[in-house]
N, C-alpha and C. Protein backbone atom coordinates (compact mmCIF):
# COMPACT_ATOMS: atom_id res chain seq x y z
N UNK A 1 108.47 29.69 94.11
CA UNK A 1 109.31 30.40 95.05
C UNK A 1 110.75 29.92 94.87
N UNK A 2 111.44 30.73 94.79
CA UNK A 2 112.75 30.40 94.41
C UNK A 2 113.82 30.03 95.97
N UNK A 3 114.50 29.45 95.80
CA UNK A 3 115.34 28.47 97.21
C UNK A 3 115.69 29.18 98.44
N UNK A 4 116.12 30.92 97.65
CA UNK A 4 116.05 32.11 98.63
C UNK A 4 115.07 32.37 99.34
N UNK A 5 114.25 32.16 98.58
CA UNK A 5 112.73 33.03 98.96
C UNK A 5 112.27 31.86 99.85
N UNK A 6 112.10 30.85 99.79
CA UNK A 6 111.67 29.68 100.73
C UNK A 6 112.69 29.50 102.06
N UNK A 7 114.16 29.43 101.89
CA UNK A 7 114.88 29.49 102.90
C UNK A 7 114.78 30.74 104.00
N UNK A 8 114.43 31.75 103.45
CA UNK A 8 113.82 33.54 104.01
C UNK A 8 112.61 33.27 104.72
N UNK A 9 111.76 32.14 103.80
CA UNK A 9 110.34 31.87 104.38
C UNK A 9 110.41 31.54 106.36
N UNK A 10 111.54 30.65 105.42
CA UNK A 10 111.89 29.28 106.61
C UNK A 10 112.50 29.69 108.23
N UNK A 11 113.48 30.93 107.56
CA UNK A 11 113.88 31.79 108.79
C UNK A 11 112.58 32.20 109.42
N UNK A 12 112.07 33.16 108.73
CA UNK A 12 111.38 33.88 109.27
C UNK A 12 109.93 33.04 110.02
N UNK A 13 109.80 31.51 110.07
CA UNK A 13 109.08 31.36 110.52
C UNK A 13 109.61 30.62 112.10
N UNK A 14 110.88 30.22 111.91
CA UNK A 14 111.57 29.67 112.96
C UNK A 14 111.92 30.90 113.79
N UNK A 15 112.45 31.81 113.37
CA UNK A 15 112.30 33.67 113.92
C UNK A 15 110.93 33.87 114.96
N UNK A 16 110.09 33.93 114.58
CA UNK A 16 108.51 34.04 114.90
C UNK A 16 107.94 33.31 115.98
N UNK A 17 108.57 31.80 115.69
CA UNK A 17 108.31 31.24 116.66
C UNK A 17 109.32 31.26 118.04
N UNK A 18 110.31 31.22 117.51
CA UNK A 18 110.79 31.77 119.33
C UNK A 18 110.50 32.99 119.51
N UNK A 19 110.01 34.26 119.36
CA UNK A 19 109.79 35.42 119.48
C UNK A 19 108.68 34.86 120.05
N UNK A 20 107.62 34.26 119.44
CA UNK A 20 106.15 34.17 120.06
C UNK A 20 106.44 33.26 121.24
N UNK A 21 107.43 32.15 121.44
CA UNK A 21 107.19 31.66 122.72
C UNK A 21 107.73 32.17 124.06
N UNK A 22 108.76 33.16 123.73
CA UNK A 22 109.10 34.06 124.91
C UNK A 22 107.53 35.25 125.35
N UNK A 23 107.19 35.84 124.30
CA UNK A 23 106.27 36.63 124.51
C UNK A 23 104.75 36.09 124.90
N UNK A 24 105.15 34.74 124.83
CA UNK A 24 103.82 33.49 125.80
C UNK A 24 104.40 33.71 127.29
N UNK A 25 105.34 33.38 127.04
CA UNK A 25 106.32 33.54 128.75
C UNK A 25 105.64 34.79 129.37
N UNK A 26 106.00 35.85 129.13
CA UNK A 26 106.21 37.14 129.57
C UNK A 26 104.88 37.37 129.84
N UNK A 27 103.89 37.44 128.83
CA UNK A 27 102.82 37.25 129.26
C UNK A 27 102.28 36.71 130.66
N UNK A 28 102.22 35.33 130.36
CA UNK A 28 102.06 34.54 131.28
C UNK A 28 102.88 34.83 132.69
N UNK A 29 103.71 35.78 132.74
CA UNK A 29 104.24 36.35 133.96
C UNK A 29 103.27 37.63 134.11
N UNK A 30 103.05 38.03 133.17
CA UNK A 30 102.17 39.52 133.85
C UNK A 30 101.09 39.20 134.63
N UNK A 31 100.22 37.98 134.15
CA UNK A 31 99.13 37.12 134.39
C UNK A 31 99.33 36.73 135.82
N UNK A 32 100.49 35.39 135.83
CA UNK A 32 100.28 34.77 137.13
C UNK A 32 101.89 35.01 137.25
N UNK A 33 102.26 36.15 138.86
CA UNK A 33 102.98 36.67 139.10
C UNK A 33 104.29 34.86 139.23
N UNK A 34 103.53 34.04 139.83
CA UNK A 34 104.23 33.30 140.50
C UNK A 34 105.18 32.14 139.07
N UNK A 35 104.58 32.69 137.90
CA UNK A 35 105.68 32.39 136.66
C UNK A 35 106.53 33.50 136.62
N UNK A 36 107.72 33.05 136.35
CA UNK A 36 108.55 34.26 136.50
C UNK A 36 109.61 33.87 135.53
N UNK A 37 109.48 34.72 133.89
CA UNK A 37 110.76 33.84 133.27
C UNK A 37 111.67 35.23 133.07
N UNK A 38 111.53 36.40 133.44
CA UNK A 38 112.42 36.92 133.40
C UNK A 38 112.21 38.44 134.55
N UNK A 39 113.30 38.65 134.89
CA UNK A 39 114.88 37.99 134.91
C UNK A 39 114.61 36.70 135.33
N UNK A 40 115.20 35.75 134.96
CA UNK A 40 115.45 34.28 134.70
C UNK A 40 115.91 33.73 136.19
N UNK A 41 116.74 34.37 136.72
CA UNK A 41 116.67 34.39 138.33
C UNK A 41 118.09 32.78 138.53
N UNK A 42 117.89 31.91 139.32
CA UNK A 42 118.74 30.60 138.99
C UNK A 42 118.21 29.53 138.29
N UNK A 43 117.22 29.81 137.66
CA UNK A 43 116.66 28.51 136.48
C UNK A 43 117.37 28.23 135.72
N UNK A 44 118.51 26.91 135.98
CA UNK A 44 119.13 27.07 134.89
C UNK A 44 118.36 26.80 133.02
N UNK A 45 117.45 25.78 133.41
CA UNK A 45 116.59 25.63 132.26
C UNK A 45 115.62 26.91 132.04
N UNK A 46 115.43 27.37 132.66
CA UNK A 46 114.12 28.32 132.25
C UNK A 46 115.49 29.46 131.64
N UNK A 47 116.73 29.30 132.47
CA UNK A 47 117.74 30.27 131.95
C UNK A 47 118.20 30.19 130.35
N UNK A 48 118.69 29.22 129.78
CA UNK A 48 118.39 28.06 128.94
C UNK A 48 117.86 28.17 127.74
N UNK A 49 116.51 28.16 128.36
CA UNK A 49 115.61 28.30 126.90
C UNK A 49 115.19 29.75 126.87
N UNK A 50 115.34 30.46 127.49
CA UNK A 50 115.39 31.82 127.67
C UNK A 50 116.40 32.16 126.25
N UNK A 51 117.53 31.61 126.66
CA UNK A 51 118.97 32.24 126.15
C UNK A 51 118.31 31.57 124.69
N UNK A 52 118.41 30.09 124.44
CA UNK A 52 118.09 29.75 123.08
C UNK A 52 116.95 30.35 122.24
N UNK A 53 116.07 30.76 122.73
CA UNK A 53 115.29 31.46 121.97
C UNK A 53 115.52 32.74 121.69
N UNK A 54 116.53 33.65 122.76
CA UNK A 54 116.77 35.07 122.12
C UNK A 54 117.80 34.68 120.73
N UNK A 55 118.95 33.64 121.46
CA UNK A 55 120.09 33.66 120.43
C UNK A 55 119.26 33.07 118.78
N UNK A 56 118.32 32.05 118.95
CA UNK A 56 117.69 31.51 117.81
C UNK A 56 117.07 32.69 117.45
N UNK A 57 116.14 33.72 117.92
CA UNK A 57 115.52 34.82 116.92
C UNK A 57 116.76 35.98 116.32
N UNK A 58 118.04 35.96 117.28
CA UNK A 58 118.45 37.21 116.70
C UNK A 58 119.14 36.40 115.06
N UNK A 59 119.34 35.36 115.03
CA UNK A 59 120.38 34.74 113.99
C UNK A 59 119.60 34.58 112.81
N UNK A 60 118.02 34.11 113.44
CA UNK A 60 116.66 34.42 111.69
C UNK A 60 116.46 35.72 111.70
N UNK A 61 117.01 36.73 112.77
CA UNK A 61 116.50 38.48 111.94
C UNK A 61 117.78 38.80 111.31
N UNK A 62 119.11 37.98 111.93
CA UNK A 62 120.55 38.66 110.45
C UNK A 62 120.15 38.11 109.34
N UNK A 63 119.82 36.82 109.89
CA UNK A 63 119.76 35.57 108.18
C UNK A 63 118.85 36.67 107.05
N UNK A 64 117.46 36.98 107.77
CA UNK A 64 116.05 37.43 106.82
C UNK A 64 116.80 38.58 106.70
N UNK A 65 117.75 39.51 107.10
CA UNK A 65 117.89 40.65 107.34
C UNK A 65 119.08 40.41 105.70
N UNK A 66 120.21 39.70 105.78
CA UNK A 66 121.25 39.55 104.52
C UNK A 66 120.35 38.84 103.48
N UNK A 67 119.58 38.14 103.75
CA UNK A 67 119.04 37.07 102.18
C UNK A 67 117.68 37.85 101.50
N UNK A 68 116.87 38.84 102.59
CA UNK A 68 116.42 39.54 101.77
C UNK A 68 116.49 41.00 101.76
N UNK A 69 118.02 41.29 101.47
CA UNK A 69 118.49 42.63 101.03
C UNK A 69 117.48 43.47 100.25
N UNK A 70 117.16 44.24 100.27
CA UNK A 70 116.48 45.00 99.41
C UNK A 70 114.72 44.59 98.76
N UNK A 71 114.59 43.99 99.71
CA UNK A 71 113.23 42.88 98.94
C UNK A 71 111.91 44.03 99.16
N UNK A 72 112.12 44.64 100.22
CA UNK A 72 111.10 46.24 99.72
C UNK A 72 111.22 47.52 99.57
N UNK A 73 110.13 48.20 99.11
CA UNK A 73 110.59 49.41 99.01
C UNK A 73 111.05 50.49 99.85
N UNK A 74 111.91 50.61 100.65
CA UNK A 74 112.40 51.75 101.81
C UNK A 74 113.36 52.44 100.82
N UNK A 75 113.15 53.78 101.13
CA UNK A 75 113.85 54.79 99.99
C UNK A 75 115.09 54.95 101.29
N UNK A 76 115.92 55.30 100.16
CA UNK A 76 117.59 55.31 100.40
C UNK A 76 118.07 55.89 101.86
N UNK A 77 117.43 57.29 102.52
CA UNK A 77 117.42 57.92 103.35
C UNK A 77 116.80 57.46 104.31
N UNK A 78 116.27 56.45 104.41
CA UNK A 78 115.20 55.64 105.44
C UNK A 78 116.73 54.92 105.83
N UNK A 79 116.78 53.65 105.06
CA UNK A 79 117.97 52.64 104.31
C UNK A 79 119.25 53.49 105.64
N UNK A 80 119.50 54.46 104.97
CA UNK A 80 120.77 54.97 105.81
C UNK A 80 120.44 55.46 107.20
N UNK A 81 119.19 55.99 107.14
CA UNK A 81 119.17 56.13 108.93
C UNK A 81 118.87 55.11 109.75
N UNK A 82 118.48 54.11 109.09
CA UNK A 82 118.12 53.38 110.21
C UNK A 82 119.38 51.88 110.06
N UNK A 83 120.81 52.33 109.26
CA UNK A 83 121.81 51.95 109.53
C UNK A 83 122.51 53.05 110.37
N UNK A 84 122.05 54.28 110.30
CA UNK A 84 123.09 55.32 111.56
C UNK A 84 122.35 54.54 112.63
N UNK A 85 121.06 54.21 113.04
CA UNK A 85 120.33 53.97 113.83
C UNK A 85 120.82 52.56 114.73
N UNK A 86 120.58 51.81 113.87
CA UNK A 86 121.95 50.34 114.77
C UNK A 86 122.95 50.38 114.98
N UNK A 87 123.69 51.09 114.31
CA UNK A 87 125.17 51.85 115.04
C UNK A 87 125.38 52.04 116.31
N UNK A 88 124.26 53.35 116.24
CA UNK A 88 124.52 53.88 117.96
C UNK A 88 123.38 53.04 118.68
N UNK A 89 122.98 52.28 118.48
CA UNK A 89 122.33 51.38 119.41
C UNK A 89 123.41 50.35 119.75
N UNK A 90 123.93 49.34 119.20
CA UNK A 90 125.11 48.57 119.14
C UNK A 90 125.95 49.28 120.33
N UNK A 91 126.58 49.89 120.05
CA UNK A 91 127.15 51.47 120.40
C UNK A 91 126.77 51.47 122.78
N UNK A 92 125.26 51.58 122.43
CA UNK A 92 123.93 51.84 123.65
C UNK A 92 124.74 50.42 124.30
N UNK A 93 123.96 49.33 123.40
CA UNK A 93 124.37 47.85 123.96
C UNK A 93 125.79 47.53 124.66
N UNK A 94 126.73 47.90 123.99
CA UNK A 94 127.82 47.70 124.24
C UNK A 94 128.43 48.46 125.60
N UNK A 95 127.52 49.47 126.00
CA UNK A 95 127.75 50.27 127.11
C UNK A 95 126.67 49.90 128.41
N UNK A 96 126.29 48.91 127.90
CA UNK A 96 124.99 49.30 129.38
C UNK A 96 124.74 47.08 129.97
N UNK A 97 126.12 47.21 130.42
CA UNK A 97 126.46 45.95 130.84
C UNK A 97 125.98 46.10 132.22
N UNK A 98 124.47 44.92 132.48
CA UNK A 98 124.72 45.03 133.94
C UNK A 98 125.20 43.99 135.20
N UNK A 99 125.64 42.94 134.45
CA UNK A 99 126.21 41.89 134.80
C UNK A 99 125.71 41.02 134.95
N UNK A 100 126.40 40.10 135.21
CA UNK A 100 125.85 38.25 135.40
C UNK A 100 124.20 38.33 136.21
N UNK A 101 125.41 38.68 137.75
CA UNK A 101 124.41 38.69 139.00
C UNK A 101 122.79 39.59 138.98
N UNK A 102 123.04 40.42 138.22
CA UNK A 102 122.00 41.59 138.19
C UNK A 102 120.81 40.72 137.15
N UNK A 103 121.50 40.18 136.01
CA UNK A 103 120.75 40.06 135.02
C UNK A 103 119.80 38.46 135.35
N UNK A 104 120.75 37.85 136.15
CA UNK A 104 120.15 36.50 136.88
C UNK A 104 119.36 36.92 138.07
N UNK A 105 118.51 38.06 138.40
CA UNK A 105 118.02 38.07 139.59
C UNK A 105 118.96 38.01 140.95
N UNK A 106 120.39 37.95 141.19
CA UNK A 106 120.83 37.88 142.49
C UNK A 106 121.05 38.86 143.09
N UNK A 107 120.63 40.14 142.12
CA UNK A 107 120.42 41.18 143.31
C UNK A 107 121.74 42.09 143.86
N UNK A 108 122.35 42.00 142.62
CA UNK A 108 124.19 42.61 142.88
C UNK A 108 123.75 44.50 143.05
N UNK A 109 122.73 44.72 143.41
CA UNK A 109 122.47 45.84 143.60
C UNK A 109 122.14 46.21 142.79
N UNK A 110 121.23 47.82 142.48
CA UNK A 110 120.38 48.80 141.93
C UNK A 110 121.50 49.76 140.81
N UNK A 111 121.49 49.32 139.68
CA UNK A 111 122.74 50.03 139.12
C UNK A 111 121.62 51.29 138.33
N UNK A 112 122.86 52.79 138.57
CA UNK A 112 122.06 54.31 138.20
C UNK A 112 123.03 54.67 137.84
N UNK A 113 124.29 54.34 137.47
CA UNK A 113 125.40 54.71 136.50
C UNK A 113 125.35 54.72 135.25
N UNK A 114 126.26 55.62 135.09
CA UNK A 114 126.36 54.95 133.24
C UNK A 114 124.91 55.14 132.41
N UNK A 115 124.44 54.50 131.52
CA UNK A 115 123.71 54.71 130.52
C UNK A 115 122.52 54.43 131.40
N UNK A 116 122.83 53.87 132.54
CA UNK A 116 121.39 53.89 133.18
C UNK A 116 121.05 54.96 134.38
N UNK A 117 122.15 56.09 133.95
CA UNK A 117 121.34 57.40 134.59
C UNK A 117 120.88 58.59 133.79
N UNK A 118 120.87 57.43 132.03
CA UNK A 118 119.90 58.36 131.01
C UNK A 118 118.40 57.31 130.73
N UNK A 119 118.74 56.37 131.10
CA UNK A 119 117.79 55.23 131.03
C UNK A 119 117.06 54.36 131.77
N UNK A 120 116.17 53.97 132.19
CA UNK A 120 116.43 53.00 133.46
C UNK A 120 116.24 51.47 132.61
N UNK A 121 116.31 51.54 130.89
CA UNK A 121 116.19 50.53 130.12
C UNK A 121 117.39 50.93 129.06
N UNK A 122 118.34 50.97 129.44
CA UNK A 122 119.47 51.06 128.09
C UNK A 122 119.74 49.57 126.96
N UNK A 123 119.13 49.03 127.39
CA UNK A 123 119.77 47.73 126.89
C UNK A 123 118.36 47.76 125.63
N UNK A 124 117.32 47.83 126.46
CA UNK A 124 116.41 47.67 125.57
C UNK A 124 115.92 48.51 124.47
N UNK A 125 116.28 49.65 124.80
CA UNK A 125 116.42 51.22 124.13
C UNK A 125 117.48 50.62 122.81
N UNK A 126 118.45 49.64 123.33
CA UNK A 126 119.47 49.38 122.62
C UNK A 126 118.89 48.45 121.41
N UNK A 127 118.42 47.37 121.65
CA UNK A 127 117.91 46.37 121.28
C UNK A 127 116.64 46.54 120.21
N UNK A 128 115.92 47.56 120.94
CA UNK A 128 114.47 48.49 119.71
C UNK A 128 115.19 49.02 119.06
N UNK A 129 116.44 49.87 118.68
CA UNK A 129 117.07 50.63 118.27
C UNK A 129 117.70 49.58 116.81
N UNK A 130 118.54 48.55 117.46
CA UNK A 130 119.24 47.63 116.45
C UNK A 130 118.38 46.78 115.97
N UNK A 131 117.00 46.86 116.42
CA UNK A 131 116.41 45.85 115.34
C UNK A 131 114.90 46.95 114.25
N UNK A 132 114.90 47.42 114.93
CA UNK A 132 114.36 48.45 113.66
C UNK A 132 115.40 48.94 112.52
N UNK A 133 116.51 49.74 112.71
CA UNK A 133 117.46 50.06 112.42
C UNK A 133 117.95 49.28 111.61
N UNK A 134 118.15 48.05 111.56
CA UNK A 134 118.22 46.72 111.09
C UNK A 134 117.65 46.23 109.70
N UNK A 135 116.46 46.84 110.46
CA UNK A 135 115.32 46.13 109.53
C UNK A 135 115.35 47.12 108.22
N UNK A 136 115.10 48.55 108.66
CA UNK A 136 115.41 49.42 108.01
C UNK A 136 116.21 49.64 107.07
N UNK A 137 117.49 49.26 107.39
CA UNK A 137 119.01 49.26 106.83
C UNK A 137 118.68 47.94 105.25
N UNK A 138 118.29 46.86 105.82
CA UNK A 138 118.43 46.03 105.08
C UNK A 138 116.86 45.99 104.07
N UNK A 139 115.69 46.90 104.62
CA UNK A 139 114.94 46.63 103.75
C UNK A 139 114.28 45.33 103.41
N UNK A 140 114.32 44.35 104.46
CA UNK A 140 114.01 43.04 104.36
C UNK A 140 112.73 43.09 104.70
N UNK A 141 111.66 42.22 103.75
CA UNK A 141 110.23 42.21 104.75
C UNK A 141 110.20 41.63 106.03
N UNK A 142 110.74 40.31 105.82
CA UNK A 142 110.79 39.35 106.83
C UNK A 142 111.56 39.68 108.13
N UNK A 143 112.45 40.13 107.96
CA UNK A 143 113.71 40.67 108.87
C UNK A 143 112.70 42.25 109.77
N UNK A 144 111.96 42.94 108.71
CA UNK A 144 110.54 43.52 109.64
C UNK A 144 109.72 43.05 110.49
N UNK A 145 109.13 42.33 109.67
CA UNK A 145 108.34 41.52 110.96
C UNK A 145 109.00 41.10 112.04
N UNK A 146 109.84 40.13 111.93
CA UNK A 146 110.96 39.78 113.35
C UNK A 146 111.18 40.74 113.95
N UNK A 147 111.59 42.01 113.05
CA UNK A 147 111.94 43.61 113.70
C UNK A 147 111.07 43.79 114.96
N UNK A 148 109.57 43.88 114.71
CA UNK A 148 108.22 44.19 115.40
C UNK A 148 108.30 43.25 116.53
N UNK A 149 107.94 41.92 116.25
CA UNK A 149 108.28 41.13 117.01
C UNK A 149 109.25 41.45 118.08
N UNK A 150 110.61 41.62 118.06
CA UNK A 150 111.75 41.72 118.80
C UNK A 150 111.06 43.08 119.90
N UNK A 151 110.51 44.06 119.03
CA UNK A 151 110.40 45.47 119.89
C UNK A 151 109.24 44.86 120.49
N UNK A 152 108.24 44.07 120.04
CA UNK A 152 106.93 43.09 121.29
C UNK A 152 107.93 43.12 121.86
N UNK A 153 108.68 42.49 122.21
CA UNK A 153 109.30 41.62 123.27
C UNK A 153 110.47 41.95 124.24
N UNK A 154 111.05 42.90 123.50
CA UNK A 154 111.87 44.26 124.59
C UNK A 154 110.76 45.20 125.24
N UNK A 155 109.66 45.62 124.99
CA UNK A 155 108.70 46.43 125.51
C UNK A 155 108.45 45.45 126.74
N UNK A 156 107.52 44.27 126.35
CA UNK A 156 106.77 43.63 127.01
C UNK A 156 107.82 43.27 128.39
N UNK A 157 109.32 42.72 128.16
CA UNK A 157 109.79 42.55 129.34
C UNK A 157 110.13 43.65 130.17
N UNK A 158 110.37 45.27 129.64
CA UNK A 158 110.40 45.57 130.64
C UNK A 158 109.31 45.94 131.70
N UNK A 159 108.11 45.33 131.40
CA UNK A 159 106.54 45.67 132.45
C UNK A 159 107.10 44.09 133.30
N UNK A 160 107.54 43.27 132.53
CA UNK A 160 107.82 42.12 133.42
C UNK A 160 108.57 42.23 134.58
N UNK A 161 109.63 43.08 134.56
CA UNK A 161 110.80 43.12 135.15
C UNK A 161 110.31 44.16 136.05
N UNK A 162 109.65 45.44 136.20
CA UNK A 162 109.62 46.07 136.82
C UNK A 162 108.51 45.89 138.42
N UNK A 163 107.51 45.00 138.28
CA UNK A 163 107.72 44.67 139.63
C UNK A 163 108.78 43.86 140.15
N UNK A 164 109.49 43.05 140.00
CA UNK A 164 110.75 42.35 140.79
C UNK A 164 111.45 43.32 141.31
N UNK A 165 112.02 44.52 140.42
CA UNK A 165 112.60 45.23 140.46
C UNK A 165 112.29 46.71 142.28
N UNK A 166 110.94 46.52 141.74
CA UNK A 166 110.16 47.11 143.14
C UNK A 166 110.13 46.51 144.17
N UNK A 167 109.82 45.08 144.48
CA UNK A 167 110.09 44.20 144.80
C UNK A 167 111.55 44.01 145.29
N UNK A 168 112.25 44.25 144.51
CA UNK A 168 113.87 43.76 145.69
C UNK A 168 114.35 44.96 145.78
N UNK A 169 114.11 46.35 145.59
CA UNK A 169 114.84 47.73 145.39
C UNK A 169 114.17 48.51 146.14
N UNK A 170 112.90 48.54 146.73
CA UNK A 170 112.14 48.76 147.08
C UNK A 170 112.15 50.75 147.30
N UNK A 171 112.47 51.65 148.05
CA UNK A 171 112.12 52.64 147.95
C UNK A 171 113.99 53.17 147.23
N UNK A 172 114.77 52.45 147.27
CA UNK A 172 115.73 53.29 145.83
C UNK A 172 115.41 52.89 144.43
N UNK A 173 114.64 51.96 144.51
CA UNK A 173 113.83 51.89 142.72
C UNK A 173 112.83 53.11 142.53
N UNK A 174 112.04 53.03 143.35
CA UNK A 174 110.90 54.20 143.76
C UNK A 174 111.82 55.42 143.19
N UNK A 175 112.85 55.67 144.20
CA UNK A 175 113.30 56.94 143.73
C UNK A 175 113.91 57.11 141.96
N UNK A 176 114.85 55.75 141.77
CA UNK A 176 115.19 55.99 140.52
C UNK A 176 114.57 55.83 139.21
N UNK A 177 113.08 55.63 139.47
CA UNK A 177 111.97 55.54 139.12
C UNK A 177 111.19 57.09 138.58
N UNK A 178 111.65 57.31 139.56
CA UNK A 178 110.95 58.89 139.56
C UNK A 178 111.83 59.65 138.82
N UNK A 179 113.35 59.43 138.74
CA UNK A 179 114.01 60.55 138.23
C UNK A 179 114.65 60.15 136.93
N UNK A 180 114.81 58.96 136.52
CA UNK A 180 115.09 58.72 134.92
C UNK A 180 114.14 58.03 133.73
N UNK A 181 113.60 58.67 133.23
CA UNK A 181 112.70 57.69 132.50
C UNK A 181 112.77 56.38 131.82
N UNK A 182 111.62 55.94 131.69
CA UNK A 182 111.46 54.33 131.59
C UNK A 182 112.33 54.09 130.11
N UNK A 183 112.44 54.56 129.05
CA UNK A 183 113.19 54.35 127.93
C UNK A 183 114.07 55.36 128.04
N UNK A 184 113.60 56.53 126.59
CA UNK A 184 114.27 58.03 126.49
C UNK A 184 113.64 58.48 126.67
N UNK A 185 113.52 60.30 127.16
CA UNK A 185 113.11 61.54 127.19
C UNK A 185 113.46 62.39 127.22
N UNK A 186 112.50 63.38 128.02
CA UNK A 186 113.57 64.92 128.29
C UNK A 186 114.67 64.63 129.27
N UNK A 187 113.89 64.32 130.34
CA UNK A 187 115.09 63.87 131.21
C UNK A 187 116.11 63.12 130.61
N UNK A 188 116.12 62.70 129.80
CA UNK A 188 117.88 62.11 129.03
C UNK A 188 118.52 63.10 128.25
N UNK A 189 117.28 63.50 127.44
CA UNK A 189 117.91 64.99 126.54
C UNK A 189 118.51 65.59 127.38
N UNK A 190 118.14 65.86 128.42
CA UNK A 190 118.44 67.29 129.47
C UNK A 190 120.33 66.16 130.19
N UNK A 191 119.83 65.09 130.47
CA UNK A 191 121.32 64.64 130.93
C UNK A 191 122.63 64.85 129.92
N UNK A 192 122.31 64.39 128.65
CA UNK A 192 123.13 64.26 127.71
C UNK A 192 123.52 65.68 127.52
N UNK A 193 122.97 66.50 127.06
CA UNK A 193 123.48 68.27 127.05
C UNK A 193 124.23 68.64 128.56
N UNK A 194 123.70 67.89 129.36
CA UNK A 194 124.46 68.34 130.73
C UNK A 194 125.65 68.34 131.21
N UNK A 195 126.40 67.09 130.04
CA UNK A 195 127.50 66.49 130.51
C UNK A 195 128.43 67.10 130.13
N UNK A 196 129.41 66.97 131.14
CA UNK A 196 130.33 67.87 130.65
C UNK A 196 131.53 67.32 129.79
């Protein structure tokens, strides 16, 4: 194995493993309600290792994503859409800020603005988007797998999040529940053509 190919190894197994220990977390919150690692709430440690393990997996899916450029076969038109594809996700991300307070559990209120009155998950819509897209673009095996991984783990939190969410929002979640869907759909198709 050549120094690339072992250092790619190396990401991708340090990648994997914080991916797998958040998605132990999350789990383990669906399980026993009274673990709760996300939203992260005022833990500053549970906040912490929360943060170090997203920031540690996203830096082994660029690493696996640049060192193994081209390492499989995705034909050219794949390659380019799923670089249009992290674009406008990036794009998603960069628009669907819901702040400190919101994102720590304090409850800065029920936000239905903005990308989250096409979404009631823009961030994560964002996040499946830039790491497939990603993966795609660069054709990396390894930087795939992490890909998969990452979308485990944007899926899985938002089942985490959505009782709290019921839980402190109680019948205006209900409602905004009912009227924007959980990722994308028609109901977004139908918003986006709507706008003026």
């Amino acid at each position: 194995m050549t120094v690339v190919g072992t250092l790619v190894a190396a990401v991708g197994v340090v990648g994997m493993t914080a991916a797998a220990a958040v998605l132990t977390g999350l789990a383990a919150t669906l399980v026993i309600p009274d673990i709760r690692i996300w939203p992260p709430g005022d833990d500053d440690r549970l906040r912490n290792a929360y943060l170090a393990c997203s920031r540690t997996f996203f830096v082994c899916l660029l690493v696996a994503g640049a060192l193994g450029f081209g390492g499989a076969e995705v034909p050219a038109a794949a390659r380019v859409a799923g670089g249009v594809l992290a674009v406008v996700a990036f794009w998603t991300l960069a628009r669907a800020d819901l702040g400190e307070a919101n994102t720590r559990r304090r409850a800065d209120g029920l936000v239905t603005e903005g990308t989250y009155g096409y979404s009631r998950n823009p961030q994560v819509v964002g996040f499946v988007g830039l790491f497939v897209g990603y993966a795609l673009a660069t054709a990396a095996p390894v930087a795939g797998v992490l890909a998969a991984l990452g979308v485990a783990w944007m899926v899985a939190s938002v089942f985490v999040e959505e009782p709290w969410l019921r839980e402190q929002y109680g019948a205006a979640y209900e409602t905004y529940r009912r009227s924007v869907p959980r990722f994308v759909g028609v109901r977004t198709l139908r918003r986006v053509l709507a706008r003026d």
